[in-house]
Protein backbone atom coordinates (compact mmCIF):
# COMPACT_ATOMS: atom_id res chain seq x y z
CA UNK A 1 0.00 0.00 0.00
CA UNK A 2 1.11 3.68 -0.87
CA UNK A 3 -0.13 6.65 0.30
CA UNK A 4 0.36 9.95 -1.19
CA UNK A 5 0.40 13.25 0.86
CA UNK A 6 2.08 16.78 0.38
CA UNK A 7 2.62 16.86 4.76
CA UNK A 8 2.79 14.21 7.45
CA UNK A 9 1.29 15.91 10.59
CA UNK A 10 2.60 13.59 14.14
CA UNK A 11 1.19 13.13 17.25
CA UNK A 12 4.09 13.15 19.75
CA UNK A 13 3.56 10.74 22.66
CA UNK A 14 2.68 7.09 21.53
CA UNK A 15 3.86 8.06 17.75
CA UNK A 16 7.30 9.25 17.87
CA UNK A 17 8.21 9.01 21.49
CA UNK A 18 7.28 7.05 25.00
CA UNK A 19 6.40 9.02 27.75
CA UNK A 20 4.32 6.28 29.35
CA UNK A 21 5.94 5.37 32.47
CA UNK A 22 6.76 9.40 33.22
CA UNK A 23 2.58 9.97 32.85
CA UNK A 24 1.95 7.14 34.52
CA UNK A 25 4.18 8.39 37.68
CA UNK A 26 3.43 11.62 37.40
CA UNK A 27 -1.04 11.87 36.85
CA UNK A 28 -0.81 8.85 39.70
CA UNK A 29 0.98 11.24 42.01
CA UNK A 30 -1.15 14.25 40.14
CA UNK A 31 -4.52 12.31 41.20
CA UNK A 32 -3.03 11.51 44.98
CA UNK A 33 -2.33 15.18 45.63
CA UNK A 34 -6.24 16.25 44.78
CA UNK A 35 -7.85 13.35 46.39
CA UNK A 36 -8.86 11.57 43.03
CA UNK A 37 -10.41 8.23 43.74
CA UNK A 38 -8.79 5.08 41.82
CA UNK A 39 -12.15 4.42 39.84
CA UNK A 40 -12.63 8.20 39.38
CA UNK A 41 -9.14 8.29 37.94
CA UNK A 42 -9.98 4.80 35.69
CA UNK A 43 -13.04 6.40 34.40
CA UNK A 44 -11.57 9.03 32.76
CA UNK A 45 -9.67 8.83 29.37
CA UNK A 46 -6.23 10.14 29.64
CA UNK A 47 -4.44 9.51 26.51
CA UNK A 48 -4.36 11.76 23.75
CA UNK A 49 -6.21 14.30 25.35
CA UNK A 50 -5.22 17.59 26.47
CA UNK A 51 -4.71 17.63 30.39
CA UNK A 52 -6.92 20.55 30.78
CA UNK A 53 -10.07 18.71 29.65
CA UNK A 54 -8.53 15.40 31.76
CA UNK A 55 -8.84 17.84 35.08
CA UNK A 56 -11.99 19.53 34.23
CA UNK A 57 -13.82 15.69 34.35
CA UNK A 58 -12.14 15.80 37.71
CA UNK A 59 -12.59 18.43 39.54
CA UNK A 60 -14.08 21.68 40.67
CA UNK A 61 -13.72 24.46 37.67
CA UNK A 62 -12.17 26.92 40.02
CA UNK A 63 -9.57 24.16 40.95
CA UNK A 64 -8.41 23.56 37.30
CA UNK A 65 -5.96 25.72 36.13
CA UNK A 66 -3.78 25.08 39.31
CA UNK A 67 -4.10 21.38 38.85
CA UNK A 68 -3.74 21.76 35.17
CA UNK A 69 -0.30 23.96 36.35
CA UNK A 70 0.80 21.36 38.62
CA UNK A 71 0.54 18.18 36.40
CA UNK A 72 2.63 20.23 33.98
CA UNK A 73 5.21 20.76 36.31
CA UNK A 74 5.38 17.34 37.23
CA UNK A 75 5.88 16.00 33.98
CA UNK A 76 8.40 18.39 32.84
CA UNK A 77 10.40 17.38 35.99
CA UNK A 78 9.96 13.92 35.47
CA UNK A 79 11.65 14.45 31.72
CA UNK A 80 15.43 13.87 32.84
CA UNK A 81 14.49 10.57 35.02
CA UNK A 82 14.09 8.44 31.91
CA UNK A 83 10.80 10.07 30.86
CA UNK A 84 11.39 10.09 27.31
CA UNK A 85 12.46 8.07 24.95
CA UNK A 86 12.33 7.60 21.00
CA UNK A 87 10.04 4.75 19.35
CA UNK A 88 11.36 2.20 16.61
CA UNK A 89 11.86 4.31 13.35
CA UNK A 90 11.37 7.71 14.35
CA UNK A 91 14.49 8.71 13.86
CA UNK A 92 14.83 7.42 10.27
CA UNK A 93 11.68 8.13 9.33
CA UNK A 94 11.89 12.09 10.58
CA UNK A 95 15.54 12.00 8.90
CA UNK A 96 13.76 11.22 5.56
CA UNK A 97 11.37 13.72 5.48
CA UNK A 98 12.06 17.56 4.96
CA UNK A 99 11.57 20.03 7.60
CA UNK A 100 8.45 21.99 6.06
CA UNK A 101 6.71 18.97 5.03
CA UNK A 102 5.48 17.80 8.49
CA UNK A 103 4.83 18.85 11.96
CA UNK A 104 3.81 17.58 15.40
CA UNK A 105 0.52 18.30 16.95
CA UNK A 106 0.29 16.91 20.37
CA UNK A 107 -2.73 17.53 23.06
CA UNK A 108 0.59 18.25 25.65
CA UNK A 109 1.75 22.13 26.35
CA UNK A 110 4.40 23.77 24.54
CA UNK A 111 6.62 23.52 27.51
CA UNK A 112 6.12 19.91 28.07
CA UNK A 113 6.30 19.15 23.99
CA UNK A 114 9.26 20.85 23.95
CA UNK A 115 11.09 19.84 26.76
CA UNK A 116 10.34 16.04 25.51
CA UNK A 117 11.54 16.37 22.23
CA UNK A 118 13.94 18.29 22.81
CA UNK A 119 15.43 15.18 25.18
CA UNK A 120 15.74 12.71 22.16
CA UNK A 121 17.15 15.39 19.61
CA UNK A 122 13.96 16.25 17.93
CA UNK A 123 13.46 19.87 16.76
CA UNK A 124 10.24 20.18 14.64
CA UNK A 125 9.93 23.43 12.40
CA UNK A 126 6.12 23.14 13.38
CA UNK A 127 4.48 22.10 16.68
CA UNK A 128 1.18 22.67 17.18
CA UNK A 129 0.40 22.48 21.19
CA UNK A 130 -2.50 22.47 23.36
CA UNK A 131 -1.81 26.11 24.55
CA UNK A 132 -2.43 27.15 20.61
CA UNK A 133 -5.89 25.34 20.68
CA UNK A 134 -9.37 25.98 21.91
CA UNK A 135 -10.47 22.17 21.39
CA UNK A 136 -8.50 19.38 21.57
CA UNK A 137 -8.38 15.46 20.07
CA UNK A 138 -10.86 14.38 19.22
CA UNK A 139 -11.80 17.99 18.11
CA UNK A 140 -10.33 18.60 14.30
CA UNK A 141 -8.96 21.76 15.37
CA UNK A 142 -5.47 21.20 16.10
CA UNK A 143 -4.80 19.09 12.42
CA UNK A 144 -6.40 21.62 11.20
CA UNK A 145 -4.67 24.31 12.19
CA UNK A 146 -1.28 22.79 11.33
CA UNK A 147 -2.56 21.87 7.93
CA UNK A 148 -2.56 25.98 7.64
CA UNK A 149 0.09 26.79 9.10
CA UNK A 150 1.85 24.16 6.62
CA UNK A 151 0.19 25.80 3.81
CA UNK A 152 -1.37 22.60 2.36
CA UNK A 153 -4.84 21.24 1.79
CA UNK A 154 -6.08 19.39 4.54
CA UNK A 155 -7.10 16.42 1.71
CA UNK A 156 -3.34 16.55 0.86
CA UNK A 157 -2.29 15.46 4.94
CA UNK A 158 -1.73 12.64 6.58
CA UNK A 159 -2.18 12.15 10.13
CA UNK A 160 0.10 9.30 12.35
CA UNK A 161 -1.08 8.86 15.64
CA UNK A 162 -1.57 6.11 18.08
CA UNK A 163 -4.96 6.78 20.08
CA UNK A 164 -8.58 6.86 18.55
CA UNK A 165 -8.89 10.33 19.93
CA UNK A 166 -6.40 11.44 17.69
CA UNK A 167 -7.75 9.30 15.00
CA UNK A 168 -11.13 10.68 15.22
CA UNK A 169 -9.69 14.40 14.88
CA UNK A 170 -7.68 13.16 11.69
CA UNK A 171 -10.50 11.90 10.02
CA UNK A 172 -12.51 14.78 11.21
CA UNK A 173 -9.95 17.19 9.39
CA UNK A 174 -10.85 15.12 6.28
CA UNK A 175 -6.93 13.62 6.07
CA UNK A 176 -5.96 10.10 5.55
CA UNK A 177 -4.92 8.60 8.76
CA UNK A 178 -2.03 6.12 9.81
CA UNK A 179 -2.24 4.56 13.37
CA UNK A 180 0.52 3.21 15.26
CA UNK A 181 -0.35 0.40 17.50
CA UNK A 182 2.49 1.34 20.14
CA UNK A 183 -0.52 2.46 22.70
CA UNK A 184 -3.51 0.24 21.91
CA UNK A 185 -3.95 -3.19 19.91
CA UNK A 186 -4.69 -2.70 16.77
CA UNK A 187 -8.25 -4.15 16.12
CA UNK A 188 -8.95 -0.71 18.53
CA UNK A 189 -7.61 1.67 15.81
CA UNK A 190 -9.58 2.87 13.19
CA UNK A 191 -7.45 4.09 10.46
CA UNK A 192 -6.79 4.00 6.78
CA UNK A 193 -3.94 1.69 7.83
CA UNK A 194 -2.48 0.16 10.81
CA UNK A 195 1.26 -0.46 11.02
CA UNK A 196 2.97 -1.43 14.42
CA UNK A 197 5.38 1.41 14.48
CA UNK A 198 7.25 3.99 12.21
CA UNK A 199 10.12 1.29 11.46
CA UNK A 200 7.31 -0.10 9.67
CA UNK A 201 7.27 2.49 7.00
CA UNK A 202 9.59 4.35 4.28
CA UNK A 203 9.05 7.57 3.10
CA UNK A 204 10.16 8.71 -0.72
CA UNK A 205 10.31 12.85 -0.95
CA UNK A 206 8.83 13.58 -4.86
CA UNK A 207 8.31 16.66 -6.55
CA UNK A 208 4.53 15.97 -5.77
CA UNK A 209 5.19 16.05 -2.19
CA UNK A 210 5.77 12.31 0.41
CA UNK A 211 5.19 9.29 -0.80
CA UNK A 212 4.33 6.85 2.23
CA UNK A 213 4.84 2.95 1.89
CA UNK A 214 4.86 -0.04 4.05
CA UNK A 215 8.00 -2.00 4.67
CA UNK A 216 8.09 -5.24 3.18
């Protein structure tokens, strides 16, 4: 299978990096500190979402934005205790690829995007965070507005993520969508196609824009 697209457009955590232990520490510790239940915590989706909207099913509205503060804070901290780390292919597959022909939109803050890439060596021209939103995943919104900011048709993207709430917002933006089962199995992922992981795929730069194809 090939797919044809003039920008790639990434999710961060789950697509090109692992953050799961550091969010796993850090909302557990997040959820202690306000008195969260265990089964309040479980009912609430976490991944792929921005963490404002994750508090605001919490807890009181006037509590938020210092929760929202602290959780950030946490997780930024919790970036140089082997928070981070890159996913199979990433690397190559970014290498491939020219700068202004993809970007990463990821439902974390600018500070906490940043501070996470910037911890494997990855230096997007684009990021599109949560602070430059007012929806998040599963919302369109933030494809969307990277699509613009990239300066190409949102027909002519392609969206790799890893959670449905990302997928959702892909498809929503009317681009073709690639998920990565690193998060959830993949008979939960609704996509266009379903690879494992970036090692999985090659990309060929064209005249016409990325051509995207699965490893054989």
């Amino acid at each position: 299978m090939k797919i044809h697209a003039q920008a790639l457009l990434f999710d961060n955590d789950g697509t090109l990096v692992s953050s799961l232990a550091s969010v796993h520490r850090c909302w557990t510790r997040w959820a202690g500190e306000y008195g969260i239940t265990a089964e309040e915590f479980a009912s609430v989706e976490l991944h792929g979402r921005p963490a404002v909207e994750i508090a605001a099913d919490l807890l009181p509205a006037h509590v938020v934005p210092e929760a929202v503060a602290r959780i950030e804070r946490l997780e930024v901290e919790d970036v140089p205790n082997d928070g981070v780390h890159l996913l199979p292919g990433t690397r190559d597959f970014l290498d491939s690829l020219p700068a202004d022909r993809w970007a990463v939109v990821t439902s974390a803050t600018r500070r906490l995007a940043e501070a996470r890439l910037a911890a494997v060596g990855i230096l997007p021209k684009m990021l599109v965070a949560a602070d430059d939103i007012t929806r998040g995943k599963p919302d369109p919104e933030p494809y969307l507005l990277a699509a613009r900011a990239l300066g190409v048709d949102p027909a002519r993207c392609v969206v790799l993520e890893d959670a449905p709430a990302g997928l959702t917002a892909g498809r929503a933006a009317g681009m073709t969508t690639v998920a990565l089962a690193t998060t959830h199995q993949a008979h939960e992922l609704d996509a266009d196609l379903v690879v494992e992981d970036l090692s999985a795929l090659s990309a060929l730069v064209t005249d016409g824009g990325v051509e995207i194809s699965v490893r054989r």
